[in-house]
Protein backbone atom coordinates (compact mmCIF):
# COMPACT_ATOMS: atom_id res chain seq x y z
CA UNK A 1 -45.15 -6.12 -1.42
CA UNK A 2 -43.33 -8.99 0.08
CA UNK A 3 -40.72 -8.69 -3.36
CA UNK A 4 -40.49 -5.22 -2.40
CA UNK A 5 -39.34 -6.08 1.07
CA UNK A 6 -37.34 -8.84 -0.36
CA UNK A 7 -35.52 -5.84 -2.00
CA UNK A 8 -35.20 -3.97 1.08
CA UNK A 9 -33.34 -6.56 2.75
CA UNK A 10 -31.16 -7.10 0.10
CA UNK A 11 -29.87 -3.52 -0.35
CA UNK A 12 -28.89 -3.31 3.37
CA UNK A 13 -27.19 -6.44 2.73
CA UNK A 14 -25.46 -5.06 -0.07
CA UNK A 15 -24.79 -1.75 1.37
CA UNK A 16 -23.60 -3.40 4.58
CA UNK A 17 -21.27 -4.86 2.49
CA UNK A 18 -20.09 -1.42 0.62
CA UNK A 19 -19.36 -0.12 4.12
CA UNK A 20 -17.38 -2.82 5.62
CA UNK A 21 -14.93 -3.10 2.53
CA UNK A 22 -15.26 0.89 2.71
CA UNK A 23 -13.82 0.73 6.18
CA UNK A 24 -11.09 -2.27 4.87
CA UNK A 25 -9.82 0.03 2.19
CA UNK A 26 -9.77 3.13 4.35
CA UNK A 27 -7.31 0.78 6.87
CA UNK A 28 -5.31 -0.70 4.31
CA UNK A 29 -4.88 2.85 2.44
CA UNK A 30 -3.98 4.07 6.05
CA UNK A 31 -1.78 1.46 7.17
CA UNK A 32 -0.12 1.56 3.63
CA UNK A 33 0.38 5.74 4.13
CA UNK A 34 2.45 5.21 7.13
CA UNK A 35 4.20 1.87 6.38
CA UNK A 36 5.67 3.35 3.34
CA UNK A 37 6.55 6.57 4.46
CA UNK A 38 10.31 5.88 5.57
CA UNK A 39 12.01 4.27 2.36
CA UNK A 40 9.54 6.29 0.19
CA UNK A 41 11.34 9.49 1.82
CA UNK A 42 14.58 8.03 1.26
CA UNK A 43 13.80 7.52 -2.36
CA UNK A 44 12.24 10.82 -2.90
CA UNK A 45 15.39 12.19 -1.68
CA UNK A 46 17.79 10.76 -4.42
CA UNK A 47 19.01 12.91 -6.87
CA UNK A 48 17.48 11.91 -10.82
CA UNK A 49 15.15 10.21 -8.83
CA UNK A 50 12.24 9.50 -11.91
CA UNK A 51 8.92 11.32 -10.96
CA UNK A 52 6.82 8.07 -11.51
CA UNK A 53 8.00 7.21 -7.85
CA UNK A 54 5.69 9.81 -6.37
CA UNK A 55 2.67 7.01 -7.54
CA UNK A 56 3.49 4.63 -4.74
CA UNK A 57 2.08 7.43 -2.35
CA UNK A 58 -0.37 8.57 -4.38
CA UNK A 59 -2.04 4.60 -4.50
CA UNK A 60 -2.51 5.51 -0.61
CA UNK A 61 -4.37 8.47 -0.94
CA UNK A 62 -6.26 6.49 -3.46
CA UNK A 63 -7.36 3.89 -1.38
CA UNK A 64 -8.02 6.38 1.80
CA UNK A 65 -10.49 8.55 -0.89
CA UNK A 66 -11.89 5.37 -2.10
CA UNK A 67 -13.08 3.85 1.03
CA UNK A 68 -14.20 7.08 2.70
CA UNK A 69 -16.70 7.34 -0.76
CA UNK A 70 -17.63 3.36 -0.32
CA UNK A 71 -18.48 4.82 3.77
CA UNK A 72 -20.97 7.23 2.57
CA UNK A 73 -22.68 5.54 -0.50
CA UNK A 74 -22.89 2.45 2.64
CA UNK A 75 -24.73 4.84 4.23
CA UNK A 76 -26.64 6.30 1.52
CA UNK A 77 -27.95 3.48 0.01
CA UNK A 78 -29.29 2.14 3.44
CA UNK A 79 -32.02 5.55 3.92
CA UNK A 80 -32.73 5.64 0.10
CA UNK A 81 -34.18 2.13 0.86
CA UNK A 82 -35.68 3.05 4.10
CA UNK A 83 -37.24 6.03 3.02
CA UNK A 84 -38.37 4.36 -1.11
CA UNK A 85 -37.13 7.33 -2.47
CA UNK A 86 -36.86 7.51 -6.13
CA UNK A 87 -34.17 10.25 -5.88
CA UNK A 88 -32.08 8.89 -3.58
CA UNK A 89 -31.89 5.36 -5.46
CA UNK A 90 -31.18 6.68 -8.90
CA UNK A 91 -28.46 8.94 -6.68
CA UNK A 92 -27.39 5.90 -5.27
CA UNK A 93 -27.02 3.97 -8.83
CA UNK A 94 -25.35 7.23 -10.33
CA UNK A 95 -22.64 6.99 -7.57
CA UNK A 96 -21.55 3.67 -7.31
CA UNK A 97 -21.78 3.42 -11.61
CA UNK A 98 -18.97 6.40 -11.20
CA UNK A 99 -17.03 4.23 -8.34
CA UNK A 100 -17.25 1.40 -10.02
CA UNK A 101 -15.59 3.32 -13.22
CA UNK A 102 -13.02 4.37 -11.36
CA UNK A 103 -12.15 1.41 -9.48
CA UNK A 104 -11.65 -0.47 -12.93
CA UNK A 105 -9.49 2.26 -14.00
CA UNK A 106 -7.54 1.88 -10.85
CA UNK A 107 -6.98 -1.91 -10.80
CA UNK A 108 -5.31 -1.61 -14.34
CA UNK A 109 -2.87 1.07 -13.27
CA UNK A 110 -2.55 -1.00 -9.96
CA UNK A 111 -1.48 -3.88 -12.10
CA UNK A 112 0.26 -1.60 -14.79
CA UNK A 113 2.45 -0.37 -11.55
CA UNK A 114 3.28 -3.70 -10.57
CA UNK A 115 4.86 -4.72 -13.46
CA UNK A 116 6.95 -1.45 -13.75
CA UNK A 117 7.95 -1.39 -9.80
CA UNK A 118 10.82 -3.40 -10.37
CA UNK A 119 12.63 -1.67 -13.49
CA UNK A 120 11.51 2.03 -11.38
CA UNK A 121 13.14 0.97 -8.34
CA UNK A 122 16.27 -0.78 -9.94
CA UNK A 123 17.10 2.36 -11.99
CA UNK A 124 17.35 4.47 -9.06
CA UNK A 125 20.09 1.96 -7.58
CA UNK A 126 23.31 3.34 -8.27
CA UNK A 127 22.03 6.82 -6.74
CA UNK A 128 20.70 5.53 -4.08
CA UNK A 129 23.93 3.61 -2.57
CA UNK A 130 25.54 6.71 -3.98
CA UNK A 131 24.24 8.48 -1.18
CA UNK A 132 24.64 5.75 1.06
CA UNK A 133 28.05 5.29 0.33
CA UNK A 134 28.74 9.25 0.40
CA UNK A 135 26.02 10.23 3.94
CA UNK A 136 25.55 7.54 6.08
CA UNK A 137 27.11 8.42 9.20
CA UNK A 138 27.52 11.89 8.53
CA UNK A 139 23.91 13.14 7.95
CA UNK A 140 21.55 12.81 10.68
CA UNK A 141 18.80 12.97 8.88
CA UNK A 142 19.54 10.29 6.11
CA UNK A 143 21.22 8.03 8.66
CA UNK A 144 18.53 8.07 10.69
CA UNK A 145 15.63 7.27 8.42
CA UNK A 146 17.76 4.28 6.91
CA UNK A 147 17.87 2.93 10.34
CA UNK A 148 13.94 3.88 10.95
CA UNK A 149 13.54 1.54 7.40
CA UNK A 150 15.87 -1.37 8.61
CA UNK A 151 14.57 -2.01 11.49
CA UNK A 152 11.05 -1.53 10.37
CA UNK A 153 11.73 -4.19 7.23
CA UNK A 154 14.78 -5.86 8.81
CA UNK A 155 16.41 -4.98 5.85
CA UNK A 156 20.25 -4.14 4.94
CA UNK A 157 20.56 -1.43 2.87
CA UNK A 158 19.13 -1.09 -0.66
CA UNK A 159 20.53 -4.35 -2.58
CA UNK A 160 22.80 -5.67 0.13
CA UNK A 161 25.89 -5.15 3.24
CA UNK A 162 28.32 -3.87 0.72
CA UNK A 163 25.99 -0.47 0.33
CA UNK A 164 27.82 0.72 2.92
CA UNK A 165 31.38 -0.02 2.18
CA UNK A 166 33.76 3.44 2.65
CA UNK A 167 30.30 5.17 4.08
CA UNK A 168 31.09 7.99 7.04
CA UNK A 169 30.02 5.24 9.23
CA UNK A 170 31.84 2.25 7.92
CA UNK A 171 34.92 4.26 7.69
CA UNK A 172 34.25 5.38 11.72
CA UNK A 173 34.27 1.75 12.47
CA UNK A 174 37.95 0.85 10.74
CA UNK A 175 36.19 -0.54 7.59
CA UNK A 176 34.82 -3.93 9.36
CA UNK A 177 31.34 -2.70 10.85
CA UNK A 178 27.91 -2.37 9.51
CA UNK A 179 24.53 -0.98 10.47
CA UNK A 180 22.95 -4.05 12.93
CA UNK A 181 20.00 -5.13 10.80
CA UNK A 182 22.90 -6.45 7.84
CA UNK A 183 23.56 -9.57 10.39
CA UNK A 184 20.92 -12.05 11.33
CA UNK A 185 21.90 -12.00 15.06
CA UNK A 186 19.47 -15.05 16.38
CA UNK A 187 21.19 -17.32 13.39
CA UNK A 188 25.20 -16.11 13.56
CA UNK A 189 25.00 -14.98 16.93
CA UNK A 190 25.89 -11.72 16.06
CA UNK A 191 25.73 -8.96 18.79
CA UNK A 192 22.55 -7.14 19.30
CA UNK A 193 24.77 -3.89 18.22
CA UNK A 194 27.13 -4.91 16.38
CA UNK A 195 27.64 -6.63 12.57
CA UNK A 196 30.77 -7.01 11.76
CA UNK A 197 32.23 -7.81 8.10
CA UNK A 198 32.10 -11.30 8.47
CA UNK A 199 28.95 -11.83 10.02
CA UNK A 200 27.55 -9.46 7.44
CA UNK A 201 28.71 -11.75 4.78
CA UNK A 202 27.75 -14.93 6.03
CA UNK A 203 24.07 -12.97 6.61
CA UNK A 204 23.76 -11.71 2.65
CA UNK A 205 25.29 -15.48 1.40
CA UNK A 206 22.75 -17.64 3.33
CA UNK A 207 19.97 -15.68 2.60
CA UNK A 208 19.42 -14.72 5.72
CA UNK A 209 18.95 -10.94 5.67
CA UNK A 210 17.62 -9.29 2.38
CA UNK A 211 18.41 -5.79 0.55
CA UNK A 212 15.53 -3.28 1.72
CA UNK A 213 14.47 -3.12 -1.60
CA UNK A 214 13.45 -7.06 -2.29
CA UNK A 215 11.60 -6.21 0.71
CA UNK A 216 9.40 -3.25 -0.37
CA UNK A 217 9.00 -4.89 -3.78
CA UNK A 218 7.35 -8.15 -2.35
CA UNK A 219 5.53 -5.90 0.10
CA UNK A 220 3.88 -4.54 -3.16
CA UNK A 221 3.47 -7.62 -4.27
CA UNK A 222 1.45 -8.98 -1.53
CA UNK A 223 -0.55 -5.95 -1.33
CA UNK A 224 -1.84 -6.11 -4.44
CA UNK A 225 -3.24 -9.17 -4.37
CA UNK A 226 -5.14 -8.76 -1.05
CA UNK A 227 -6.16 -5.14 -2.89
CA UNK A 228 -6.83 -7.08 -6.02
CA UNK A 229 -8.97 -10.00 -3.70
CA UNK A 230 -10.89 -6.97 -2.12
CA UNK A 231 -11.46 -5.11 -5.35
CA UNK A 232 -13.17 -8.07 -6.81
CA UNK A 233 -15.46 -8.31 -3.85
CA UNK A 234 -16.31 -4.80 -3.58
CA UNK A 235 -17.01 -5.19 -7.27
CA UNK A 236 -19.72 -8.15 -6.85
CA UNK A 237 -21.56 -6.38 -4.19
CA UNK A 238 -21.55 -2.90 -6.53
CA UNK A 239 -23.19 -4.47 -9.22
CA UNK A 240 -25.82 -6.69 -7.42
CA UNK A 241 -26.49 -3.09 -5.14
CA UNK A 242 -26.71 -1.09 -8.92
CA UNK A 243 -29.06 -3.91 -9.98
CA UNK A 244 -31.33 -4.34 -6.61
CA UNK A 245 -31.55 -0.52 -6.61
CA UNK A 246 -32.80 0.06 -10.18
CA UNK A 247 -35.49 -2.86 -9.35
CA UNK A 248 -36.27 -1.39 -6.12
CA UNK A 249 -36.51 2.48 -8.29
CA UNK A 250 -39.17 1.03 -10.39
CA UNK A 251 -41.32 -1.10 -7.82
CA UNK A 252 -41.45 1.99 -5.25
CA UNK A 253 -44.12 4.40 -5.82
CA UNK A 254 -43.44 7.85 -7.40
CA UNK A 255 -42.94 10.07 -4.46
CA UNK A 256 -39.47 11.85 -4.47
């Protein structure tokens, strides 16, 4: 009896565990939805773009459906505990055994990804400051979700200042302006609204202001390893719950 309470215990434990890193994964799948949203529309835009760029938004959705399931079986494990119902704990087991699965098949194509990010997003280069070079400052729409990305990164175009060289806007300007976020204002002294050539180049030589890709590519990076930290702790607590559970199915009586 007391080993069978022991058991109790431990599954809320566990299961209090499955929902909290449910709700973690359901933020960070969230938060990574609507961080990404700006350059990923950008990039979806390019002409030739390849379609294995669509799976840096699907990884969100991933994440969101992932920790929304983690929510429930939190849940679910708790009352098939509560109630010592044979059903409910073999349920229980059969879920998070598929989960599990799945979240091992995830983490390699998370990994897989990784490695690939930089070759997928350096082969759409030469379209992407294409467009630069041939819309910004004459489409609203592009201009305006370039400037959305830069100022949300603090980023300068997609490698560098010299995206925009002859763009509608750059051309506006006389040839000797760029987009604000290319100049490190609090270093140069730059104006708030205005980069000029110069500044621009003194910005991109010291380092001081980086392409807006090198940005989104060590935002993946850093994501995946707090993912990859996560994962491995939501996959501790899945197999000591799939373990507790199948003791706790046997010790319980056999009422369904």
């Amino acid at each position: 009896m007391c080993c069978k309470g022991f058991l109790k215990i431990m599954m809320f434990v566990f299961n209090g565990g499955i929902f909290l890193a449910g709700a973690t994964i359901l933020g960070v799948g969230i938060w990574v939805k609507v961080d990404s949203g700006s350059l990923l529309g950008i990039l979806s835009d390019v002409e030739g773009a390849p379609p294995g760029l669509s799976e840096l938004a699907n990884v969100s959705y991933l994440l969101i459906t992932v920790g929304a399931v983690l929510l429930v079986i939190g849940f679910f494990g708790c009352c098939g505990a509560i109630k010592e119902s044979k059903c409910m704990l073999l349920t229980f087991f059969s879920i998070v055994l598929i989960i599990f699965l799945i979240e091992v098949a995830g983490a390699v194509v998370l990994f897989v990804f990784e490695d690939v990010a930089d070759q997928l997003f350096m082969s759409l280069e030469s379209e992407v400051i294409e467009s630069i070079k041939r819309d910004y400052g004459s489409d609203d729409s592009l201009t305006s979700l370039w400037n959305a990305t830069m100022d949300q990164f603090q980023c300068c175009g997609f490698k560098n200042y010299t995206d925009f060289d002859g763009s509608p806007f750059n051309e506006q300007h006389g040839g000797n302006v760029y987009p604000p976020t290319c100049c490190n204002h609090t270093i140069i002294g730059a104006s708030d609204n205005i980069c000029s050539k110069i500044e621009a180049e003194m910005s991109d030589q010291h380092l001081l202001v980086q392409g807006c890709v090198d940005k989104l590519l060590k935002l993946i990076e850093e994501n995946t390893v707090i993912i990859a930290a996560v994962a491995l702790g939501i996959t501790a607590l899945e197999i000591a719950a799939m373990v507790v559970s199948m003791v706790l199915y046997k010790q319980v009586g056999s009422k369904a």
